[in-house]
ModelCIF file with pLDDT and N, C-alpha, C, O atoms, coordinates in Angstrom:
data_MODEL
#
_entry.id   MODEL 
#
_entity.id                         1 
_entity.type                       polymer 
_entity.pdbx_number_of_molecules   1 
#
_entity_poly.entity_id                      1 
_entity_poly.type                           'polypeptide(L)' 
_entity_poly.nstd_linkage                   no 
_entity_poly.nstd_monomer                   no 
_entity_poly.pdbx_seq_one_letter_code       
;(UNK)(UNK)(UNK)(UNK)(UNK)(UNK)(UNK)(UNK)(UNK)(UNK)(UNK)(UNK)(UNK)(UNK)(UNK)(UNK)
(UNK)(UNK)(UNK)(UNK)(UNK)(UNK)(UNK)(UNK)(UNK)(UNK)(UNK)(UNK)(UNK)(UNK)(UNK)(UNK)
(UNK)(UNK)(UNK)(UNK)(UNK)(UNK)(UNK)(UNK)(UNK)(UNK)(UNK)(UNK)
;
_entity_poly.pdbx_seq_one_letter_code_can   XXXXXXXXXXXXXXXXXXXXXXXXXXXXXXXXXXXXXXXXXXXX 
_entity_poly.pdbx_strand_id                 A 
#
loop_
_entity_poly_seq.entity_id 
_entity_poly_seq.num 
_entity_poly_seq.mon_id 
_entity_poly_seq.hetero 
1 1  UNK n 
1 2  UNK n 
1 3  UNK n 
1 4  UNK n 
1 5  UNK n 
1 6  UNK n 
1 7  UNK n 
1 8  UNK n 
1 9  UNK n 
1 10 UNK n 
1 11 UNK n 
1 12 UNK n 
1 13 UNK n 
1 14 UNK n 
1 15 UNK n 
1 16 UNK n 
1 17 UNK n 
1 18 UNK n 
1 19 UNK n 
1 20 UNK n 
1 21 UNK n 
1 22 UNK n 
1 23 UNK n 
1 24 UNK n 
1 25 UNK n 
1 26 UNK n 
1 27 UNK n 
1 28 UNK n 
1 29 UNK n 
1 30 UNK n 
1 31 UNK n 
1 32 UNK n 
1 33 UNK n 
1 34 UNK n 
1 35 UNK n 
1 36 UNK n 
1 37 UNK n 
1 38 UNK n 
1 39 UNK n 
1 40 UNK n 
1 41 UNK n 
1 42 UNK n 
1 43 UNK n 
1 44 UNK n 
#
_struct_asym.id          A 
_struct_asym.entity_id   1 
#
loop_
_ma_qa_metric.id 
_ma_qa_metric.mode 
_ma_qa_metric.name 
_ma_qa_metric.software_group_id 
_ma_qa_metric.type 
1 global pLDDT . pLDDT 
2 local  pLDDT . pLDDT 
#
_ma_qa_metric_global.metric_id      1 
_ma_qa_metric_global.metric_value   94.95 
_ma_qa_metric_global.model_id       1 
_ma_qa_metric_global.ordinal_id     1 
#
loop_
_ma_qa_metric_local.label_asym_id 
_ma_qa_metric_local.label_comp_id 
_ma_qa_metric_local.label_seq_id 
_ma_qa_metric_local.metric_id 
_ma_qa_metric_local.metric_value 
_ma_qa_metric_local.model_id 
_ma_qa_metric_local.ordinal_id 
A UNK 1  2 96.00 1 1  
A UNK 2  2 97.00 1 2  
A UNK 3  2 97.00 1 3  
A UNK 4  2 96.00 1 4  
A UNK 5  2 96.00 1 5  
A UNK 6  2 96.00 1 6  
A UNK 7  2 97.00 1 7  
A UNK 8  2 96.00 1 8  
A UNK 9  2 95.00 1 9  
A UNK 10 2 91.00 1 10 
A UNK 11 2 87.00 1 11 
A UNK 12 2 83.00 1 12 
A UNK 13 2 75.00 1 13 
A UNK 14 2 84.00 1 14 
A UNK 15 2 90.00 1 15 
A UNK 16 2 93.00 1 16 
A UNK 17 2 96.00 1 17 
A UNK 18 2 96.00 1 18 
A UNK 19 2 96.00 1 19 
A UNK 20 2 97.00 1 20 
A UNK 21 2 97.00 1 21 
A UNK 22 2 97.00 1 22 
A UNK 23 2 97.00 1 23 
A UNK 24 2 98.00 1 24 
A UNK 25 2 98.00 1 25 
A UNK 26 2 97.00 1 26 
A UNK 27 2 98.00 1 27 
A UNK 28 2 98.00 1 28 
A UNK 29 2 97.00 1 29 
A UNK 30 2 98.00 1 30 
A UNK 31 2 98.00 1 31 
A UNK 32 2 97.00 1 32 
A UNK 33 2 97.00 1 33 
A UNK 34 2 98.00 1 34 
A UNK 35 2 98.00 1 35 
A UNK 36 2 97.00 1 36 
A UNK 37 2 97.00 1 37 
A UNK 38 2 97.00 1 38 
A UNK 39 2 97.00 1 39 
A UNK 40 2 96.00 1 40 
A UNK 41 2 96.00 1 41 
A UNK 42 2 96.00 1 42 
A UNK 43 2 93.00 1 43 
A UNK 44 2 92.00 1 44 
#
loop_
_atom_site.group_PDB 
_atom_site.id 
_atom_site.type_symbol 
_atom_site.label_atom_id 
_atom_site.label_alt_id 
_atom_site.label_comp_id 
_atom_site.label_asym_id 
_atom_site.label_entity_id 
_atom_site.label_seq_id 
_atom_site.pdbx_PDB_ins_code 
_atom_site.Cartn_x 
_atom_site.Cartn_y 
_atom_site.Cartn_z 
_atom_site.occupancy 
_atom_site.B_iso_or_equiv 
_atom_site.pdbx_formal_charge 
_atom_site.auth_seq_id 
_atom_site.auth_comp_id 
_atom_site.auth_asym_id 
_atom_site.auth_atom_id 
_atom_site.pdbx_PDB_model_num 
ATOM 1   N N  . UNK A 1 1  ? 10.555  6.928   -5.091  1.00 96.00 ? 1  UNK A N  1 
ATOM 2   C CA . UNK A 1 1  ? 11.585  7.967   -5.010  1.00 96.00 ? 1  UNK A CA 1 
ATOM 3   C C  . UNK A 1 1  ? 11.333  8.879   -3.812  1.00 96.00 ? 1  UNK A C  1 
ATOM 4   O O  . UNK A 1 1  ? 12.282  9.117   -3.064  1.00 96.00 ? 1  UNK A O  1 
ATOM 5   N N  . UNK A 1 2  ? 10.030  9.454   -3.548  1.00 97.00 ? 2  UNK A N  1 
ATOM 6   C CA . UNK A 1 2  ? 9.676   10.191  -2.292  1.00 97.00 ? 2  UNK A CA 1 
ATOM 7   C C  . UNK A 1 2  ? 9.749   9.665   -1.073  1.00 97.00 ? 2  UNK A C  1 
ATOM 8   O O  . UNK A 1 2  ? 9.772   10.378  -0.069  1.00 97.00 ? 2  UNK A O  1 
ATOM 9   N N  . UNK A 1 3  ? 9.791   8.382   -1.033  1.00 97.00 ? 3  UNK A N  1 
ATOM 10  C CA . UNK A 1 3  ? 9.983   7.569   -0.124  1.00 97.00 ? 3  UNK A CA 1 
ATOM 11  C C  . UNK A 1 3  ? 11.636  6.968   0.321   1.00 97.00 ? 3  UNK A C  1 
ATOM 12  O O  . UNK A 1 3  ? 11.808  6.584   1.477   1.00 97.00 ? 3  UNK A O  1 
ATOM 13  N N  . UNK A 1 4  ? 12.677  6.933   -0.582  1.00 96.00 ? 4  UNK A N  1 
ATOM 14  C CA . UNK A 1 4  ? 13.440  6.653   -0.585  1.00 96.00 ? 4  UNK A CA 1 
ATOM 15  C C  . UNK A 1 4  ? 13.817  5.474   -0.118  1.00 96.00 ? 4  UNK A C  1 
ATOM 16  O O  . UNK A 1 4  ? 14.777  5.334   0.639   1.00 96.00 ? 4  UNK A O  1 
ATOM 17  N N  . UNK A 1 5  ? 13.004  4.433   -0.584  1.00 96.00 ? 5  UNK A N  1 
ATOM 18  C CA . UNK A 1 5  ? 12.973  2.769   -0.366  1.00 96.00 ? 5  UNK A CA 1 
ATOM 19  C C  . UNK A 1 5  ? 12.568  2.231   -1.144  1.00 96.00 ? 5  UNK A C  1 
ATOM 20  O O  . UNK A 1 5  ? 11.535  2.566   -1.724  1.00 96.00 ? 5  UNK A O  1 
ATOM 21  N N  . UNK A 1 6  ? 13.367  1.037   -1.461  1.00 96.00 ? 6  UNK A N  1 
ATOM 22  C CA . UNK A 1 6  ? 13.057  0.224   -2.921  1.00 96.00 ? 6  UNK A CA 1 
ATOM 23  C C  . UNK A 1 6  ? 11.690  -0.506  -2.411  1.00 96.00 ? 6  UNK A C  1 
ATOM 24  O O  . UNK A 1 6  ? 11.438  -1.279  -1.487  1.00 96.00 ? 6  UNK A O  1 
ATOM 25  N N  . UNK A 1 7  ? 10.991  0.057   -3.364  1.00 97.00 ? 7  UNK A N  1 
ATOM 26  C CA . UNK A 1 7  ? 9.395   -0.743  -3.325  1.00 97.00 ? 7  UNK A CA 1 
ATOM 27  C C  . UNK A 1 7  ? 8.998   -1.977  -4.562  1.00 97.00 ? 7  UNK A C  1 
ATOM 28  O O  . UNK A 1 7  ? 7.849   -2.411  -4.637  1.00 97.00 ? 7  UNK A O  1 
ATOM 29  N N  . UNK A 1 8  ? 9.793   -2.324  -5.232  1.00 96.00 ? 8  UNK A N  1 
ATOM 30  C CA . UNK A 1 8  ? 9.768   -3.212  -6.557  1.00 96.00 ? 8  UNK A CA 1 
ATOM 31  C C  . UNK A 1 8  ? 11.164  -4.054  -6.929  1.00 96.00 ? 8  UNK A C  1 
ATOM 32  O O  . UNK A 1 8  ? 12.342  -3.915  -6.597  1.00 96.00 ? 8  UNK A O  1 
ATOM 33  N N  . UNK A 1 9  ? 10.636  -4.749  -7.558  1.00 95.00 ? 9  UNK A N  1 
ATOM 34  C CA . UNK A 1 9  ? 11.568  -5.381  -8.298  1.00 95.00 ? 9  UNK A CA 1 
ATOM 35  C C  . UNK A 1 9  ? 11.419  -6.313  -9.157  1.00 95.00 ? 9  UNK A C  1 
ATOM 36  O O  . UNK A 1 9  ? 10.354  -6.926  -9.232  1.00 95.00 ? 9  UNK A O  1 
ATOM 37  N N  . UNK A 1 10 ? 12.430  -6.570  -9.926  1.00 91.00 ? 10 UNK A N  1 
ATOM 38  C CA . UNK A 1 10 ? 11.698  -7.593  -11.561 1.00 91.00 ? 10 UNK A CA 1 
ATOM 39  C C  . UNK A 1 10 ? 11.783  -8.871  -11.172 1.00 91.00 ? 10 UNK A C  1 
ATOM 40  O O  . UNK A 1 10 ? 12.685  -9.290  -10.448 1.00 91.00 ? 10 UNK A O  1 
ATOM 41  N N  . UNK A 1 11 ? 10.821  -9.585  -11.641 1.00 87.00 ? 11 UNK A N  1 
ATOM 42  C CA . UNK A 1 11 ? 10.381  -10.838 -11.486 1.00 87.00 ? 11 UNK A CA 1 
ATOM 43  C C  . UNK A 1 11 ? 10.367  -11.618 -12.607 1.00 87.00 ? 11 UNK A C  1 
ATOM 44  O O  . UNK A 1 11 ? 10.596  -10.842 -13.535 1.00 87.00 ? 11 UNK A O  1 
ATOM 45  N N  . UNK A 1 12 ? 10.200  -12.911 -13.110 1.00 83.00 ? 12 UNK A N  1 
ATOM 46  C CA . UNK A 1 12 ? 9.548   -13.861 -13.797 1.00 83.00 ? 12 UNK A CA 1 
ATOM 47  C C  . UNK A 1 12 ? 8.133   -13.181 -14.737 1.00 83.00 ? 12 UNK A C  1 
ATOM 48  O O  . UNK A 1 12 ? 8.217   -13.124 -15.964 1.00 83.00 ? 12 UNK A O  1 
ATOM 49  N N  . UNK A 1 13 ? 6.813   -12.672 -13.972 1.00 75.00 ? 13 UNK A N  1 
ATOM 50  C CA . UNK A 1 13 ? 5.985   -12.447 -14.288 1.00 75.00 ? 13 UNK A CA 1 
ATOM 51  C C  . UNK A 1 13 ? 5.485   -11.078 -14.519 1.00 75.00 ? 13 UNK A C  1 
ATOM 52  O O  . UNK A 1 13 ? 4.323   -10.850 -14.854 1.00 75.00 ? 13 UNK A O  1 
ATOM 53  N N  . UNK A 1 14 ? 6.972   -9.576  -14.215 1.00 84.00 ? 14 UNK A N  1 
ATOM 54  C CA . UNK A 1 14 ? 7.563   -8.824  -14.530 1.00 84.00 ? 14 UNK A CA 1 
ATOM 55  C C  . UNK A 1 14 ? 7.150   -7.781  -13.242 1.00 84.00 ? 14 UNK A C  1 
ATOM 56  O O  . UNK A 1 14 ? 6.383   -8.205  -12.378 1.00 84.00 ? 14 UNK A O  1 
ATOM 57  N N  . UNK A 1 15 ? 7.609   -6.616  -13.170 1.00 90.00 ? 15 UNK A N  1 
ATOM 58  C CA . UNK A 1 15 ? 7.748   -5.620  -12.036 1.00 90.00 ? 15 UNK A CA 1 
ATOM 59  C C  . UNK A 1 15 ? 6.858   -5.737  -11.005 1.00 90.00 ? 15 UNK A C  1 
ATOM 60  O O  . UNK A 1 15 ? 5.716   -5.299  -11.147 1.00 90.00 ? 15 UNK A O  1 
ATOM 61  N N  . UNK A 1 16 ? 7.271   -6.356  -9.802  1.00 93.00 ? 16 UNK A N  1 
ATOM 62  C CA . UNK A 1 16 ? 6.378   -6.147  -8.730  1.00 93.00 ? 16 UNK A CA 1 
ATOM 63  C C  . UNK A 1 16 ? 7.062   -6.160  -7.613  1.00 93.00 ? 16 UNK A C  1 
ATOM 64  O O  . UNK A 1 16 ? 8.285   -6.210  -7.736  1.00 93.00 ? 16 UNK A O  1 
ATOM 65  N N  . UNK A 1 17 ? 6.362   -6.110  -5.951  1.00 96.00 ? 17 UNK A N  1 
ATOM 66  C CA . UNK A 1 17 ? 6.767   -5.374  -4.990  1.00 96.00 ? 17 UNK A CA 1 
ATOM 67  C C  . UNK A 1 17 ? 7.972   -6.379  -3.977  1.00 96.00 ? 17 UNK A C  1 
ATOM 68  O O  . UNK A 1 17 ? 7.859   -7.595  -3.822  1.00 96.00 ? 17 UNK A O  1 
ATOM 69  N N  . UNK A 1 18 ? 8.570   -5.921  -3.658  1.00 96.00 ? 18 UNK A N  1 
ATOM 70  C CA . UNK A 1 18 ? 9.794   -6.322  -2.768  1.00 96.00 ? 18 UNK A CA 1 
ATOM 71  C C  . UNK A 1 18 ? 8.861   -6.819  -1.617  1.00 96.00 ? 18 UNK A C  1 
ATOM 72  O O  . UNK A 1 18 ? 7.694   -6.464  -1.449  1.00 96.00 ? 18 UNK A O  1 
ATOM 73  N N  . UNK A 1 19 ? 9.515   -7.630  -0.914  1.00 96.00 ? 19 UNK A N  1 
ATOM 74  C CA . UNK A 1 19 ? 9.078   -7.779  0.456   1.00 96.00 ? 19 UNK A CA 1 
ATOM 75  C C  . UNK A 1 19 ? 9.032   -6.819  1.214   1.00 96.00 ? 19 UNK A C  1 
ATOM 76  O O  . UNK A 1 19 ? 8.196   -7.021  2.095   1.00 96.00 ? 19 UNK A O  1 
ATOM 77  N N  . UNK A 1 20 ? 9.528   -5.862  1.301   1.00 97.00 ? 20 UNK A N  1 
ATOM 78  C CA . UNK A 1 20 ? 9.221   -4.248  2.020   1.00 97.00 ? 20 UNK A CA 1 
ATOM 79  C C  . UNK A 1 20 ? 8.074   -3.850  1.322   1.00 97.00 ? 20 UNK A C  1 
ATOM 80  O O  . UNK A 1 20 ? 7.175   -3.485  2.080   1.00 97.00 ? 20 UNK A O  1 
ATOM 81  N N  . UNK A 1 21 ? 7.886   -3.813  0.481   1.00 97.00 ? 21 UNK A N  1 
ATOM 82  C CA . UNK A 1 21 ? 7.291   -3.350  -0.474  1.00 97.00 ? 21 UNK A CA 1 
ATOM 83  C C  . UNK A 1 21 ? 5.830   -3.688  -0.416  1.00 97.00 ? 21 UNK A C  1 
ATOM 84  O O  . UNK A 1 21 ? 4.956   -2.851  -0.641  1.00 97.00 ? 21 UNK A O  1 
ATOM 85  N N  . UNK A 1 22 ? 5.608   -4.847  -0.131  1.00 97.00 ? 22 UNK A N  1 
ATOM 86  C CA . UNK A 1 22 ? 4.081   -6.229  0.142   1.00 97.00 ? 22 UNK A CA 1 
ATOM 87  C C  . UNK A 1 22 ? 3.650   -5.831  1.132   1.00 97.00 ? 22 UNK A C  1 
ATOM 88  O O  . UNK A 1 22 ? 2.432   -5.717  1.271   1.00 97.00 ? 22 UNK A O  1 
ATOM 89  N N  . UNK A 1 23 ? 4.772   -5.412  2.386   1.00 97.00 ? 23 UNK A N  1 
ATOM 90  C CA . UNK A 1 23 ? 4.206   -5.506  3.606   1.00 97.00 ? 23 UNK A CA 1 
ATOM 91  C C  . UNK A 1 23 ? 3.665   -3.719  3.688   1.00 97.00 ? 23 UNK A C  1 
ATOM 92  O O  . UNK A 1 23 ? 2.769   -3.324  4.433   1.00 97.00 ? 23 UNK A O  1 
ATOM 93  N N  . UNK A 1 24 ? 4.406   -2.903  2.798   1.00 98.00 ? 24 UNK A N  1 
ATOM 94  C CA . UNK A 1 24 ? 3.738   -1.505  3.097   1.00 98.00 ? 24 UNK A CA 1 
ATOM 95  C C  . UNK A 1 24 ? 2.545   -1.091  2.616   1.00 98.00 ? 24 UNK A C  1 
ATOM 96  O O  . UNK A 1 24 ? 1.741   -0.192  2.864   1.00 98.00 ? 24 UNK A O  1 
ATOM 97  N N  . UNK A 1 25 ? 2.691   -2.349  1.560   1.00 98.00 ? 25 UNK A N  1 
ATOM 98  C CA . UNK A 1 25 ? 1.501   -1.962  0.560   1.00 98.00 ? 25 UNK A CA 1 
ATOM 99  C C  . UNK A 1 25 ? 0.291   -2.695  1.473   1.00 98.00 ? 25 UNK A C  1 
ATOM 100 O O  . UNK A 1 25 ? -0.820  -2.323  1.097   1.00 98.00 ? 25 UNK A O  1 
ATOM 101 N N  . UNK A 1 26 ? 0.260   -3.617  2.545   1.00 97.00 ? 26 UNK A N  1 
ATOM 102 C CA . UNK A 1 26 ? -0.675  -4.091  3.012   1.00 97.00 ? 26 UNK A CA 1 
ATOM 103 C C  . UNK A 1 26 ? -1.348  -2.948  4.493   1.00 97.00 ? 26 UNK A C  1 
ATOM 104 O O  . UNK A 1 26 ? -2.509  -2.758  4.854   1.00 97.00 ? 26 UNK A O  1 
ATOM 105 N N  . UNK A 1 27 ? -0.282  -2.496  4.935   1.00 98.00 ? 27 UNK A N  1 
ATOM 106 C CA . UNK A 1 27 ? 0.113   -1.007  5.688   1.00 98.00 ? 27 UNK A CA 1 
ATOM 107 C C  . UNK A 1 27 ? -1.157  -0.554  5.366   1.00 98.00 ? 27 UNK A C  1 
ATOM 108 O O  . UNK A 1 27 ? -2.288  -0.748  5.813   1.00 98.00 ? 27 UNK A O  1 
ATOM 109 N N  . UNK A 1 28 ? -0.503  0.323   4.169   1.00 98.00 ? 28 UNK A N  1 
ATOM 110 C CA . UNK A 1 28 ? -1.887  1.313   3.247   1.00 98.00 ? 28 UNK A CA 1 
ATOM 111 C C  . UNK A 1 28 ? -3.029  1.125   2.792   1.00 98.00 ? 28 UNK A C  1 
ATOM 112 O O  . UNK A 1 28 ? -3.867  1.953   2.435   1.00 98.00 ? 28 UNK A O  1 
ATOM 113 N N  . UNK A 1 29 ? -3.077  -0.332  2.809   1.00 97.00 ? 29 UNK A N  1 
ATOM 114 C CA . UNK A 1 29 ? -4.468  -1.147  2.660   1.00 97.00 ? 29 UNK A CA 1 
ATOM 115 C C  . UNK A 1 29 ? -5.245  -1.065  3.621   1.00 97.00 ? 29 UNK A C  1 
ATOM 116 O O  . UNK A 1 29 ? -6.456  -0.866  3.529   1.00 97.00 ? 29 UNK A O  1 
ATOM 117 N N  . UNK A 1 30 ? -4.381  -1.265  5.014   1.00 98.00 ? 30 UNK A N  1 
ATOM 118 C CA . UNK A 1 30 ? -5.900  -0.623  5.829   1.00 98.00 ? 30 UNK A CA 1 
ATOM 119 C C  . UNK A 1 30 ? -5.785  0.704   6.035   1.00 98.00 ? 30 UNK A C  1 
ATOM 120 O O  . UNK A 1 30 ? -6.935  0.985   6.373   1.00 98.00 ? 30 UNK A O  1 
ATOM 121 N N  . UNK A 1 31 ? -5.063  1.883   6.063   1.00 98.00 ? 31 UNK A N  1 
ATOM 122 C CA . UNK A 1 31 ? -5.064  2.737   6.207   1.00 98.00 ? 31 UNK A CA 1 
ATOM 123 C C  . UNK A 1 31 ? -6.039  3.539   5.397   1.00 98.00 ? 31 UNK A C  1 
ATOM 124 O O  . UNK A 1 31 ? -6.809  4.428   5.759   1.00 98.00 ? 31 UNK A O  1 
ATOM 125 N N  . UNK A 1 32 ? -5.799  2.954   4.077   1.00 97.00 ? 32 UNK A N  1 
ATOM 126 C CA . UNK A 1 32 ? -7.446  3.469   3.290   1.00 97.00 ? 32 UNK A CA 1 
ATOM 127 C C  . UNK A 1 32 ? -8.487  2.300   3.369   1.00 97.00 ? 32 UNK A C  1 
ATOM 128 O O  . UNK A 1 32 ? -9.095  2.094   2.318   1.00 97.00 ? 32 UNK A O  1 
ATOM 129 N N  . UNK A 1 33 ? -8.762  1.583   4.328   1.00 97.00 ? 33 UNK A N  1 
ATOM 130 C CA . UNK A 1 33 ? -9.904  1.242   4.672   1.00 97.00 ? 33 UNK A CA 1 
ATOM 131 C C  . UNK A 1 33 ? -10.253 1.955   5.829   1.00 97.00 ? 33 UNK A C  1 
ATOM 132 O O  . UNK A 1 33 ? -11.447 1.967   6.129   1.00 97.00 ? 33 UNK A O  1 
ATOM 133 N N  . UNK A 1 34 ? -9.499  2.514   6.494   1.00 98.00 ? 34 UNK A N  1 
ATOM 134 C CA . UNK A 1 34 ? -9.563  3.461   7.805   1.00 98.00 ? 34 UNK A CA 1 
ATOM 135 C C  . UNK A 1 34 ? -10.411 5.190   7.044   1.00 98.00 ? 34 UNK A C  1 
ATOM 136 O O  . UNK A 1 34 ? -11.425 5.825   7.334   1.00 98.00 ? 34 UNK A O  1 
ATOM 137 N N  . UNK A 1 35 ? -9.699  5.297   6.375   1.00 98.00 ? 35 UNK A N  1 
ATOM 138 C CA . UNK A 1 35 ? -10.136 6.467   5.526   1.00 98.00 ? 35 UNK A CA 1 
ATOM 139 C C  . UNK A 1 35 ? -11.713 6.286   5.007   1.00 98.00 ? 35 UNK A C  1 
ATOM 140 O O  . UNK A 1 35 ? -12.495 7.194   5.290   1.00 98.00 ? 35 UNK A O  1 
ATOM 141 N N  . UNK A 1 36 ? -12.277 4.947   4.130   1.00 97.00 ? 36 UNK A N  1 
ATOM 142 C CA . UNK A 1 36 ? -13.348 4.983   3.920   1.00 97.00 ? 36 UNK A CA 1 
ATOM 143 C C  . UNK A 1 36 ? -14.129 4.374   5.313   1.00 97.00 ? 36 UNK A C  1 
ATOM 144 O O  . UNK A 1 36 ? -15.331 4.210   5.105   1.00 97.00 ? 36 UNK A O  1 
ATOM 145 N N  . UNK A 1 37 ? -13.906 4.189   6.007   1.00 97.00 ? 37 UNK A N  1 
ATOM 146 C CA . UNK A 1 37 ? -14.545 3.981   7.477   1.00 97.00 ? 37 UNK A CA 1 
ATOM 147 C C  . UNK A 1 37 ? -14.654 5.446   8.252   1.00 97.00 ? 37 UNK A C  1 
ATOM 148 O O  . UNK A 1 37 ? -15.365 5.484   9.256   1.00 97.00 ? 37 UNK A O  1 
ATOM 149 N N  . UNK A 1 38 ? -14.184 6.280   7.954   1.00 97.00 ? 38 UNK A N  1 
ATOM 150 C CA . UNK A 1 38 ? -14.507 7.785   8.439   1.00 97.00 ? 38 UNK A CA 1 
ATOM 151 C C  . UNK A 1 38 ? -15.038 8.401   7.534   1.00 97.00 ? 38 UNK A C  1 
ATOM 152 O O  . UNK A 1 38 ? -15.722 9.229   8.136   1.00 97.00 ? 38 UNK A O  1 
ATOM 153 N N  . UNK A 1 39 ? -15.214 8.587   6.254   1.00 97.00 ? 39 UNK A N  1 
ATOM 154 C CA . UNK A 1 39 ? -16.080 9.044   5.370   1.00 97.00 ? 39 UNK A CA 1 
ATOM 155 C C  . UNK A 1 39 ? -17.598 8.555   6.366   1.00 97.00 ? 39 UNK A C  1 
ATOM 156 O O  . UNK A 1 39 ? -18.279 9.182   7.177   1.00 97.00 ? 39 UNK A O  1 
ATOM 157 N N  . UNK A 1 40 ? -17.682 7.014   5.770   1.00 96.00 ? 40 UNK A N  1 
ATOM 158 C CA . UNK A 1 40 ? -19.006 6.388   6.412   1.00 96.00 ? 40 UNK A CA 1 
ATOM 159 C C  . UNK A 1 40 ? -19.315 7.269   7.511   1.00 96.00 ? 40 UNK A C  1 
ATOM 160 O O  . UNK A 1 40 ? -20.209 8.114   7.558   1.00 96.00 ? 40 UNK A O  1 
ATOM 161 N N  . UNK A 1 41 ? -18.225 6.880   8.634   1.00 96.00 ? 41 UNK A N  1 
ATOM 162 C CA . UNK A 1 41 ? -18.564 7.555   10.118  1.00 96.00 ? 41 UNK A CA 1 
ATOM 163 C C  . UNK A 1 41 ? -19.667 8.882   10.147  1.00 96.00 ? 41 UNK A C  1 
ATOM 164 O O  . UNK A 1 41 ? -20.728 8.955   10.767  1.00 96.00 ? 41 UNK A O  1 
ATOM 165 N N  . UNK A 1 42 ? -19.007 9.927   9.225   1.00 96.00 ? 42 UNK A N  1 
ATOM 166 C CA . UNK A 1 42 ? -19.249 10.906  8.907   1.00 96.00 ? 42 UNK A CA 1 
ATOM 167 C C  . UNK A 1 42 ? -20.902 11.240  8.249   1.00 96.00 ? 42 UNK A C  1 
ATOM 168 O O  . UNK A 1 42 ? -21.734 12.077  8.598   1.00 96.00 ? 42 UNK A O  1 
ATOM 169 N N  . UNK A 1 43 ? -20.932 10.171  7.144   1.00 93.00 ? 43 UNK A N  1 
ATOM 170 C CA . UNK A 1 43 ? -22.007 10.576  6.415   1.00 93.00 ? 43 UNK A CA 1 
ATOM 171 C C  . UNK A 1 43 ? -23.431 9.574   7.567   1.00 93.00 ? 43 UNK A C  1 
ATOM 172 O O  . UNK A 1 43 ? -24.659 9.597   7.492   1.00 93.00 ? 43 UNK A O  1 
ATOM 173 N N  . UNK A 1 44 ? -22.571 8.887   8.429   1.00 92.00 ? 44 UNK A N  1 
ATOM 174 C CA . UNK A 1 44 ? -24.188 8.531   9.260   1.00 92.00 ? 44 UNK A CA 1 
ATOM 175 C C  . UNK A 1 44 ? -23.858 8.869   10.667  1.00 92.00 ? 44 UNK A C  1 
ATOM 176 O O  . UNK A 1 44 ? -24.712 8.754   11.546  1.00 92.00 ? 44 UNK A O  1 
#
């Protein structure tokens, strides 16, 4: 809703992500691997 883009949709094997949806969620996947890679940075 904050986003205002359909991120889901019903399936066979029940609610999961749209093709927009896969690819943002892979987005944010490194983006919080970026995040725990500056923690690290930080603590050495």
């Amino acid at each position: 809703q904050n986003l205002g883009a359909q991120l889901y949709r019903h399936a066979a094997a029940g609610v999961t992500t749209t093709e927009a949806g896969q690819a943002f969620a892979q987005r944010l996947k490194a983006v919080s691997g970026q995040i725990e890679a500056l923690v690290e940075a930080v603590n050495t």
